[in-house]
C-alpha atoms as a PDB file:
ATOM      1  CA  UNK A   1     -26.266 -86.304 -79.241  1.00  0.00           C
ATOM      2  CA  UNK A   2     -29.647 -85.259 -77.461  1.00  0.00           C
ATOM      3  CA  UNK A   3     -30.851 -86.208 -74.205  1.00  0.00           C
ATOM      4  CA  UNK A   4     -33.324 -88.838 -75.634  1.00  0.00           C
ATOM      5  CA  UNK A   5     -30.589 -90.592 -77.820  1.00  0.00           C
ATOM      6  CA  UNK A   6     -28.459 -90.128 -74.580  1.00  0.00           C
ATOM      7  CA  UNK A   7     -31.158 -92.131 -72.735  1.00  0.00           C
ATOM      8  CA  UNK A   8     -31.506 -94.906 -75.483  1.00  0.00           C
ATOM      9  CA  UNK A   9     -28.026 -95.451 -75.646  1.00  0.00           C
ATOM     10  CA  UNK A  10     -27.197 -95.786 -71.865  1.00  0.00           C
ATOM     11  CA  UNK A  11     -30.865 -97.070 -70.203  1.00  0.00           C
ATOM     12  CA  UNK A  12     -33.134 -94.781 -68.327  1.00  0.00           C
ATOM     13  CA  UNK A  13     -31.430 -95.564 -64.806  1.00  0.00           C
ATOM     14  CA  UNK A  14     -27.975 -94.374 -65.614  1.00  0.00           C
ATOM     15  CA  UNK A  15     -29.290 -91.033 -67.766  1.00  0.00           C
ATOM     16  CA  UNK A  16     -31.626 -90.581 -64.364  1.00  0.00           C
ATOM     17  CA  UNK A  17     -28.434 -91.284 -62.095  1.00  0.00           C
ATOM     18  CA  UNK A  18     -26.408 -89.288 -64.366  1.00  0.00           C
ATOM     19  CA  UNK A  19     -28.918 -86.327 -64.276  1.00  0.00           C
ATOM     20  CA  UNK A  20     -29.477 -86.862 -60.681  1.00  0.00           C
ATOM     21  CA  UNK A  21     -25.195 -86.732 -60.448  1.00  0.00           C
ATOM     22  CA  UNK A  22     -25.373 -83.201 -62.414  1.00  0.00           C
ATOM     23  CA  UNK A  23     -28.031 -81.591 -60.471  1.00  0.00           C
ATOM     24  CA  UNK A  24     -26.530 -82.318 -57.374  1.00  0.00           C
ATOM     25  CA  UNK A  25     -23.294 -81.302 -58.184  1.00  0.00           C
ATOM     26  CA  UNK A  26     -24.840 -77.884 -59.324  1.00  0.00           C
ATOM     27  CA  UNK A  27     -26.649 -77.673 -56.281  1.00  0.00           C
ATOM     28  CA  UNK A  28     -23.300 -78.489 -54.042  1.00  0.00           C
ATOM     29  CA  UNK A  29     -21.335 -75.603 -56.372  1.00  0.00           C
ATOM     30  CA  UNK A  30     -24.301 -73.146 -55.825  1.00  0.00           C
ATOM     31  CA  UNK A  31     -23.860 -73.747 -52.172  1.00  0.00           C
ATOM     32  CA  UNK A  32     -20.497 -73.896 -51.816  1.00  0.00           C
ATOM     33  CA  UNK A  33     -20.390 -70.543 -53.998  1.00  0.00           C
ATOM     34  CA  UNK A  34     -23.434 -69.151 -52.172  1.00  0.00           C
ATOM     35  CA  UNK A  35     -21.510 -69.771 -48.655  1.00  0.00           C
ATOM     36  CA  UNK A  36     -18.650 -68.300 -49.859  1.00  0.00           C
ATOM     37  CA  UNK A  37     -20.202 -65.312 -50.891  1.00  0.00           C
ATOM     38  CA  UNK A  38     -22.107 -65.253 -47.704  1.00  0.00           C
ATOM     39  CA  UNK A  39     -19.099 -65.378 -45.050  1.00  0.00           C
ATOM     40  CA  UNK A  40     -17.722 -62.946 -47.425  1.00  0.00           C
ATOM     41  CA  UNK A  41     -20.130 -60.332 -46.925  1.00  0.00           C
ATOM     42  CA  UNK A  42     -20.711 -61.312 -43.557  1.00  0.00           C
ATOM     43  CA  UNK A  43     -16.548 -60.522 -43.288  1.00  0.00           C
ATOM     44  CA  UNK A  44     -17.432 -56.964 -44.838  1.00  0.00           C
ATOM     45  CA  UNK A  45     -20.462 -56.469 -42.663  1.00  0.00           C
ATOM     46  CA  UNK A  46     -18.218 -57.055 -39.273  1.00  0.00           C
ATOM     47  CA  UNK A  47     -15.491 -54.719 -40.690  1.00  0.00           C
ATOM     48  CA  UNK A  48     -18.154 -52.023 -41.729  1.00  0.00           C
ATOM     49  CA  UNK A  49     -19.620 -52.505 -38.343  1.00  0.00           C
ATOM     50  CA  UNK A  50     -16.186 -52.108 -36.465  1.00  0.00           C
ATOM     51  CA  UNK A  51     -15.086 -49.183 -38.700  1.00  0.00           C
ATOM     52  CA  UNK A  52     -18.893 -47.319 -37.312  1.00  0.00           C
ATOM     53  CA  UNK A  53     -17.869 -48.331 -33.816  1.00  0.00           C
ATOM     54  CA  UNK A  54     -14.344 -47.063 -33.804  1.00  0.00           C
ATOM     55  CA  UNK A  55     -15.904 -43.990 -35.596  1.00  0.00           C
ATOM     56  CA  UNK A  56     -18.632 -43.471 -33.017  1.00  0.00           C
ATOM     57  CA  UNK A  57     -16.102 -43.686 -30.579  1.00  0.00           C
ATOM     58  CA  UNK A  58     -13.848 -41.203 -32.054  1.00  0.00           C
ATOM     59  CA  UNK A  59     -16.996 -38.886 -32.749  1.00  0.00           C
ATOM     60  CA  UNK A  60     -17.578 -39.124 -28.665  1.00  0.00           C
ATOM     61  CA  UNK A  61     -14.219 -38.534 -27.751  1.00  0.00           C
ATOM     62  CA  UNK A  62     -14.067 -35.543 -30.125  1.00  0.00           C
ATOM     63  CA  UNK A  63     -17.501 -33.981 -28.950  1.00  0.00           C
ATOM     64  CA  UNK A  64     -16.289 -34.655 -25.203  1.00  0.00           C
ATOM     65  CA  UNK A  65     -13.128 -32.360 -26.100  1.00  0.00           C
ATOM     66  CA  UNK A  66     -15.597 -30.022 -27.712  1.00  0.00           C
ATOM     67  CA  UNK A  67     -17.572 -29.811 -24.693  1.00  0.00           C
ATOM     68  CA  UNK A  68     -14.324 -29.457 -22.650  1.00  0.00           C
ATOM     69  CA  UNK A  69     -13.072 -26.684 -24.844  1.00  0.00           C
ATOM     70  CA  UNK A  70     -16.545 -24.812 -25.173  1.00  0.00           C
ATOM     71  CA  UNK A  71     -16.316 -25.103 -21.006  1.00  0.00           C
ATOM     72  CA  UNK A  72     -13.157 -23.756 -20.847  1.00  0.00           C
ATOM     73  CA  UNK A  73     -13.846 -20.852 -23.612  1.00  0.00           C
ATOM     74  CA  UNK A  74     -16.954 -19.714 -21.685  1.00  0.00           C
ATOM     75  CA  UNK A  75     -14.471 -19.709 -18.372  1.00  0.00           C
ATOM     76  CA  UNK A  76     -12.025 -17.678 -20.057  1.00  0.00           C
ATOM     77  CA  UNK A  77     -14.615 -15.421 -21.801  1.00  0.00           C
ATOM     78  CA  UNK A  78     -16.380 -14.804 -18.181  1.00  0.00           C
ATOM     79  CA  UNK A  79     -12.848 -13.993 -16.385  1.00  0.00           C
ATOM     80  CA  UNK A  80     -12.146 -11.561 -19.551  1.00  0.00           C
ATOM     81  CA  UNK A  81     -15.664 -10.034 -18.545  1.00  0.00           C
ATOM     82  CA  UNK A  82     -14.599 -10.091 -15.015  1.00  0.00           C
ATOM     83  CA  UNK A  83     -11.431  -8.042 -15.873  1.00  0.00           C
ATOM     84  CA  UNK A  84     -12.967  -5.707 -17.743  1.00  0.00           C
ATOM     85  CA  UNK A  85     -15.851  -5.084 -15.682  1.00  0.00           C
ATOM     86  CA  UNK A  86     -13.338  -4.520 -12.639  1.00  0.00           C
ATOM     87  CA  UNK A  87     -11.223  -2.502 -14.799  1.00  0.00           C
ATOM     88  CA  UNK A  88     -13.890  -0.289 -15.997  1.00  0.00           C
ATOM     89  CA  UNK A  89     -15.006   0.183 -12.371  1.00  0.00           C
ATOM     90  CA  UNK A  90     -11.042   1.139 -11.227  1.00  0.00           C
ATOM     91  CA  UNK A  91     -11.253   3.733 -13.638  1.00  0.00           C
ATOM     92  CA  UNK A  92     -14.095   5.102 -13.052  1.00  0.00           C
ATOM     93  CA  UNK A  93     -13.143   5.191  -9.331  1.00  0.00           C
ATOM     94  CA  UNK A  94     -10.419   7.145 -10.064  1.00  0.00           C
ATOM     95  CA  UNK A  95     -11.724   9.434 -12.194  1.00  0.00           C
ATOM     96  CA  UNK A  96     -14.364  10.270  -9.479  1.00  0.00           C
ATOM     97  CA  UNK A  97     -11.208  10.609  -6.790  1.00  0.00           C
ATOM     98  CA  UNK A  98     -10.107  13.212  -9.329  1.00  0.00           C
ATOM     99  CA  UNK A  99     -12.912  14.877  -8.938  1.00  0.00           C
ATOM    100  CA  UNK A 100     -13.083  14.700  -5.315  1.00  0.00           C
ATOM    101  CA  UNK A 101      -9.350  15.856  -5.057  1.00  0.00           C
ATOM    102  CA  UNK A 102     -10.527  18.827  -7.428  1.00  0.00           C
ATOM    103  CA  UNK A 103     -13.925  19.576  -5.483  1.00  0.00           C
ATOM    104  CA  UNK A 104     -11.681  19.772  -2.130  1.00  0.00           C
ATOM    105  CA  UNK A 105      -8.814  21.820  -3.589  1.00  0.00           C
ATOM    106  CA  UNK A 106     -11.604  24.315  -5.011  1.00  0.00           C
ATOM    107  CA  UNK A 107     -13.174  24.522  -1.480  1.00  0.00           C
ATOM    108  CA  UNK A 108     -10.009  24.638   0.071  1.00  0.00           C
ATOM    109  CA  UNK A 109      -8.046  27.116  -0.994  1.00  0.00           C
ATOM    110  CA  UNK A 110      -9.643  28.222  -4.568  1.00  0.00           C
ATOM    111  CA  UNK A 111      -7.699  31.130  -4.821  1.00  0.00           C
ATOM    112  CA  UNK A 112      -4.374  29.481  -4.792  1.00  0.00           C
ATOM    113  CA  UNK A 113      -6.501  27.072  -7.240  1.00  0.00           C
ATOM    114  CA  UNK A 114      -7.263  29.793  -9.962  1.00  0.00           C
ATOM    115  CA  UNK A 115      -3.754  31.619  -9.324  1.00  0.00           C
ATOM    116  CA  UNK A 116      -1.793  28.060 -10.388  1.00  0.00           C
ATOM    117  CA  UNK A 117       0.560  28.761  -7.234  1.00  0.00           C
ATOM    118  CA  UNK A 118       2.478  25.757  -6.434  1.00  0.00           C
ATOM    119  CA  UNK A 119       4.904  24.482  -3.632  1.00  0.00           C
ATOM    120  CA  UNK A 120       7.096  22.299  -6.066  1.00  0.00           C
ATOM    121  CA  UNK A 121       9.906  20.994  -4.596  1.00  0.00           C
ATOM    122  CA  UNK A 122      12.303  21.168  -0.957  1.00  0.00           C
ATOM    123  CA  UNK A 123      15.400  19.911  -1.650  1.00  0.00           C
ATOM    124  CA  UNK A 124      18.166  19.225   1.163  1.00  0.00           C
ATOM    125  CA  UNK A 125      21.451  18.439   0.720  1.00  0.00           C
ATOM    126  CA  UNK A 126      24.706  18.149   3.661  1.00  0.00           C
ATOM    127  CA  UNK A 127      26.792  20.873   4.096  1.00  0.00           C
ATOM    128  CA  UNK A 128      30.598  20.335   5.725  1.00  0.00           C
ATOM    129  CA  UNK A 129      29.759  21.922   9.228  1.00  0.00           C
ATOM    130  CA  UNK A 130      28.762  19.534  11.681  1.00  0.00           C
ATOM    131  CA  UNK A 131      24.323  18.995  11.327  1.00  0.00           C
ATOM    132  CA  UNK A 132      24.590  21.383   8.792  1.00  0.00           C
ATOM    133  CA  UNK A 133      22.709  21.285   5.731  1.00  0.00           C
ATOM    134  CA  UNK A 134      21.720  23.463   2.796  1.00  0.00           C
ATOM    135  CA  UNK A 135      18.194  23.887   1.443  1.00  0.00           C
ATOM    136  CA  UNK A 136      16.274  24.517  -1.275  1.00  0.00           C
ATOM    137  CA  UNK A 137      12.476  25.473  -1.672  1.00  0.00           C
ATOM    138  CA  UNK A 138      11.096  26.075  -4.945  1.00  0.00           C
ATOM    139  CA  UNK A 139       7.646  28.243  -5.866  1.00  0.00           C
ATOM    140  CA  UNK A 140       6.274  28.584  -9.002  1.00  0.00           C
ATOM    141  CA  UNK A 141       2.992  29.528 -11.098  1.00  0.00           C
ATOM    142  CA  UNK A 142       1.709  27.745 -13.459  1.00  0.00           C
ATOM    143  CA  UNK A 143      -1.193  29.995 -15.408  1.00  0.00           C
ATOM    144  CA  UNK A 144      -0.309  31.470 -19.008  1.00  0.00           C
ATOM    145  CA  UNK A 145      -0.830  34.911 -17.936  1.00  0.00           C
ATOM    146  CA  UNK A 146       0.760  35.419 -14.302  1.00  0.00           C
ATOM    147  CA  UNK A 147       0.729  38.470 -12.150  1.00  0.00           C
ATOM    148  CA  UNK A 148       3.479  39.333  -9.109  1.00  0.00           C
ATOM    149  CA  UNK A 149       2.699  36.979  -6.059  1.00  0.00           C
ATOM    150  CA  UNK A 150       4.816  37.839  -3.096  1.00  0.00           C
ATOM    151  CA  UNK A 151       3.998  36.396   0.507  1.00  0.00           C
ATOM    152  CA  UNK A 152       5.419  34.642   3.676  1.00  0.00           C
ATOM    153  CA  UNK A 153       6.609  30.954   4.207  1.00  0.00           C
ATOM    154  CA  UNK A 154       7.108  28.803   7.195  1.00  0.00           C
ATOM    155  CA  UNK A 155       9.123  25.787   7.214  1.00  0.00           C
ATOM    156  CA  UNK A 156       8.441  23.488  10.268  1.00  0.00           C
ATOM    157  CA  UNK A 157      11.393  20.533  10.847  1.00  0.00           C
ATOM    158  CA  UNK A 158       9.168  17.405  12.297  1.00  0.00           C
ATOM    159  CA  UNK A 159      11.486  14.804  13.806  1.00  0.00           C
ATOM    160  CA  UNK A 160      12.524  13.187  17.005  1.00  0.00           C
ATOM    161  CA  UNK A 161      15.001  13.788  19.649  1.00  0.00           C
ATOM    162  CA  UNK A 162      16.157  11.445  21.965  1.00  0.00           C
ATOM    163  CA  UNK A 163      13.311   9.247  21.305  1.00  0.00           C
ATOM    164  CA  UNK A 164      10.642  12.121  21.885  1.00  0.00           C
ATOM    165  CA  UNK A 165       8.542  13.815  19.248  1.00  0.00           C
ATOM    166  CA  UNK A 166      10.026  17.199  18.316  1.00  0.00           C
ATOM    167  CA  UNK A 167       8.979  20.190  15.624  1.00  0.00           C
ATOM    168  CA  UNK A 168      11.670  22.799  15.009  1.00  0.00           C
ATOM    169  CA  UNK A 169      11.033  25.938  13.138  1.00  0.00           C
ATOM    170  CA  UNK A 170      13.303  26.642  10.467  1.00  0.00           C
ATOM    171  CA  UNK A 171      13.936  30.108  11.142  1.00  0.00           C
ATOM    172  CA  UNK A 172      14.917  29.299  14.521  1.00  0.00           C
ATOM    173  CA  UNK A 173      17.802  26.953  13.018  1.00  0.00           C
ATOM    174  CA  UNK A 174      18.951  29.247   9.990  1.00  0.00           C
ATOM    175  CA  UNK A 175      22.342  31.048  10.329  1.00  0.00           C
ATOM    176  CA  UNK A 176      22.622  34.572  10.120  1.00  0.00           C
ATOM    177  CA  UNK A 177      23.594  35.363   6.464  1.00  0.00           C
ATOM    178  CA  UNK A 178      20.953  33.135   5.508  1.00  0.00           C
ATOM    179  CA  UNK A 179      17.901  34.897   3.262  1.00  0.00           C
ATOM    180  CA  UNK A 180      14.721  35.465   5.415  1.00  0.00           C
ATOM    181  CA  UNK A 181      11.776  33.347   3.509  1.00  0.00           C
ATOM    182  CA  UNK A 182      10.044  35.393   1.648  1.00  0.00           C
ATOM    183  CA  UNK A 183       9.010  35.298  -2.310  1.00  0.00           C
ATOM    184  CA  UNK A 184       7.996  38.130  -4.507  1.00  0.00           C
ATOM    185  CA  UNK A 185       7.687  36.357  -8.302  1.00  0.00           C
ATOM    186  CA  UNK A 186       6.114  36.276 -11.379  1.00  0.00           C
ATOM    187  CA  UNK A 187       7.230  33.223 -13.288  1.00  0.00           C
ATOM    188  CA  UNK A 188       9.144  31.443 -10.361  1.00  0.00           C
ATOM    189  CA  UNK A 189      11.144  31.790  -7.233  1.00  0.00           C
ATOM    190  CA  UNK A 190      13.964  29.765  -5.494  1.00  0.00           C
ATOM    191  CA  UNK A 191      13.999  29.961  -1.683  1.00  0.00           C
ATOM    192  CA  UNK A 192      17.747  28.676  -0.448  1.00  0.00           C
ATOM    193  CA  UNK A 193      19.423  29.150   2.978  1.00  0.00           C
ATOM    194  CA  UNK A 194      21.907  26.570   5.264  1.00  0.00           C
ATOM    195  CA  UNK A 195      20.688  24.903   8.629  1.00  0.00           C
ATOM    196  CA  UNK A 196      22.058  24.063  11.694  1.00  0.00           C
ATOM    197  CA  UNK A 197      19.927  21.058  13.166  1.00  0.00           C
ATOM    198  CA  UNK A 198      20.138  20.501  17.194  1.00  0.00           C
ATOM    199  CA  UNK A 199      22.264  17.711  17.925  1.00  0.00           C
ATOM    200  CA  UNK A 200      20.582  14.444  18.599  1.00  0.00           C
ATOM    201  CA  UNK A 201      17.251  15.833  16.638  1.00  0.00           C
ATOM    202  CA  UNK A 202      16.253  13.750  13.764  1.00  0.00           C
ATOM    203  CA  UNK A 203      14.084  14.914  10.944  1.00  0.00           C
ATOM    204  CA  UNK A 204      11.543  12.718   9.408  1.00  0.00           C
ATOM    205  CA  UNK A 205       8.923  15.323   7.635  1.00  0.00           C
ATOM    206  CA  UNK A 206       9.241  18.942   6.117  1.00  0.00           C
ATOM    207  CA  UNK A 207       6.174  21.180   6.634  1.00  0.00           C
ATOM    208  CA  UNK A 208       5.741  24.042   4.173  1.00  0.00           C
ATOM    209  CA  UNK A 209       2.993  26.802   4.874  1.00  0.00           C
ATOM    210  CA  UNK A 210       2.603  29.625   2.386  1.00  0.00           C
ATOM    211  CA  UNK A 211       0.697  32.720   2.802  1.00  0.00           C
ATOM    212  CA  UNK A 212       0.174  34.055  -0.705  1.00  0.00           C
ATOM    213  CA  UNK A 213      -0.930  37.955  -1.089  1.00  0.00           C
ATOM    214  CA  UNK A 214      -1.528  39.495  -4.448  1.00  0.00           C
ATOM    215  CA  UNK A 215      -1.938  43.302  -5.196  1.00  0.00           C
ATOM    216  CA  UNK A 216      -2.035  43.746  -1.342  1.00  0.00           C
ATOM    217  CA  UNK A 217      -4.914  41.578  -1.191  1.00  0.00           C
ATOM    218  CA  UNK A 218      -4.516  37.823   0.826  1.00  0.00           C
ATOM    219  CA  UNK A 219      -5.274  35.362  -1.696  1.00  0.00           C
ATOM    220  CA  UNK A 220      -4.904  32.847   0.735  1.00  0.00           C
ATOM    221  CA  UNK A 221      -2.643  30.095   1.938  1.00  0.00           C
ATOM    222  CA  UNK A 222      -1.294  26.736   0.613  1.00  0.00           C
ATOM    223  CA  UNK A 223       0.288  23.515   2.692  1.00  0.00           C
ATOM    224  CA  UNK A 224       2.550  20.871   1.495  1.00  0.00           C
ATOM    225  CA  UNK A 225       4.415  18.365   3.246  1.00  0.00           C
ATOM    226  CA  UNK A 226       8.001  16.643   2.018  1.00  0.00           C
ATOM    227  CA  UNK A 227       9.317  13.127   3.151  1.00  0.00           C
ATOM    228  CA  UNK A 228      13.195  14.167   4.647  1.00  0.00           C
ATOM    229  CA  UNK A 229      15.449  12.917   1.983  1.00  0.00           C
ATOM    230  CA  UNK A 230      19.186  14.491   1.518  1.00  0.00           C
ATOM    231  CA  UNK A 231      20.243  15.299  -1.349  1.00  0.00           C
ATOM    232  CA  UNK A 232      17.712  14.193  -3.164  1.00  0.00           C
ATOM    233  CA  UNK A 233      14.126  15.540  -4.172  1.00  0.00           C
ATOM    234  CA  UNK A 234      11.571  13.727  -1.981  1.00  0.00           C
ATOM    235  CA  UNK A 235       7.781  12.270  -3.244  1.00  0.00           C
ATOM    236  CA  UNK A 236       5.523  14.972  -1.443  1.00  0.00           C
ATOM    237  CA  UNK A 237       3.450  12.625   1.034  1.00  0.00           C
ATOM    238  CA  UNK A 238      -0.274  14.877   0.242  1.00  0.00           C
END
């Protein structure tokens, strides 16, 4: 049945009313769908906006820690700089020490320096007489090809006695069978001997003084000084 037989049939005001019934119930499902559709997207559109805010928060908390870190790399890379820089500067203070030590020993005694003669260790240890101790001083060269050094050496005691500063000579202290100190080596030579120390004296420091001669000729002299330790090698203090 068309529209115009619908219109004969039922009179032009109820097809009008009917048509005016159908439009507007389009129109209210348009709207209704349209609004629905609407506060739908508008639903997506807050969630998409609070997913970029909680993003753009995380991206500012994560650049702030970035920052932090690249502050705290920099720090660390500027202290490692540090170090090195005052490590580098250590060495090479010590390496010009070394030199100076060398430049001094050459002036010095630069005999003794070429000849490799060396005071290497006094070594004390107590004997069963009362203040008595034995000793030990050991010379030595140290160059590949050596020739006969033979010389003189003076031991001086440095202490205290009853509170007063006191130097004894060893010789003055040695008893009669002991060796008189003098060397005549190649390779090395041990000095030994026993002591009798005054009573009350105290020794603190050794003194060693050699006067090295070589074919008759003086090749000079060499000084060393030992921390008192018995029975026991003692750190030279030079």
């Amino acid at each position: 049945m068309i529209p115009e037989d619908i219109r004969k049939t039922w009179g032009a005001f109820k097809f009008y009313s009917l048509l005016i019934i159908a439009f507007t119930a389009a129109i209210y499902i348009a709207f209704t769908y349209g609004n629905q559709h609407f506060e739908a997207q508008q639903a997506d559109i807050a969630k998409l906006k609070h997913t970029m805010e909680n993003l753009s928060s995380e991206n500012q908390k994560l650049s702030r820690q970035l920052n932090i870190l690249g502050v705290e790399l920099e720090v660390q890379r500027l202290a490692a700089q540090k170090s090195q820089i005052e490590i580098q500067t250590g060495l090479d203070r010590e390496a010009q020490l070394r030199q100076d030590i060398q430049f001094y020993q050459k002036v010095m005694a630069p005999e003794l320096k070429q000849a490799g003669f060396l005071i290497e260790a006094f070594e004390v240890s107590k004997s069963l007489s009362k203040n008595a101790y034995r000793f030990e001083l050991v010379l030595l060269q140290q160059d590949k090809i050596k020739s006969v050094v033979n010389g003189t050496v003076k031991v001086t005691l440095i202490g205290s006695q009853n509170g007063l500063p006191k130097q004894v000579n060893l010789e003055q202290v040695l008893i009669e069978d002991s060796a008189p100190l003098k060397f005549s080596f190649k390779y090395f030579q041990s000095l030994t001997g026993e002591m009798i120390l005054p009573e009350g004296f105290s020794v603190e420091k050794v003194a060693i003084n050699a006067q090295v001669f070589q074919f008759k000729r003086r090749r000079g002299q060499l000084d060393k000084v030992f921390d008192w330790s018995v029975e026991s090698f003692s750190v030279s203090t030079e």
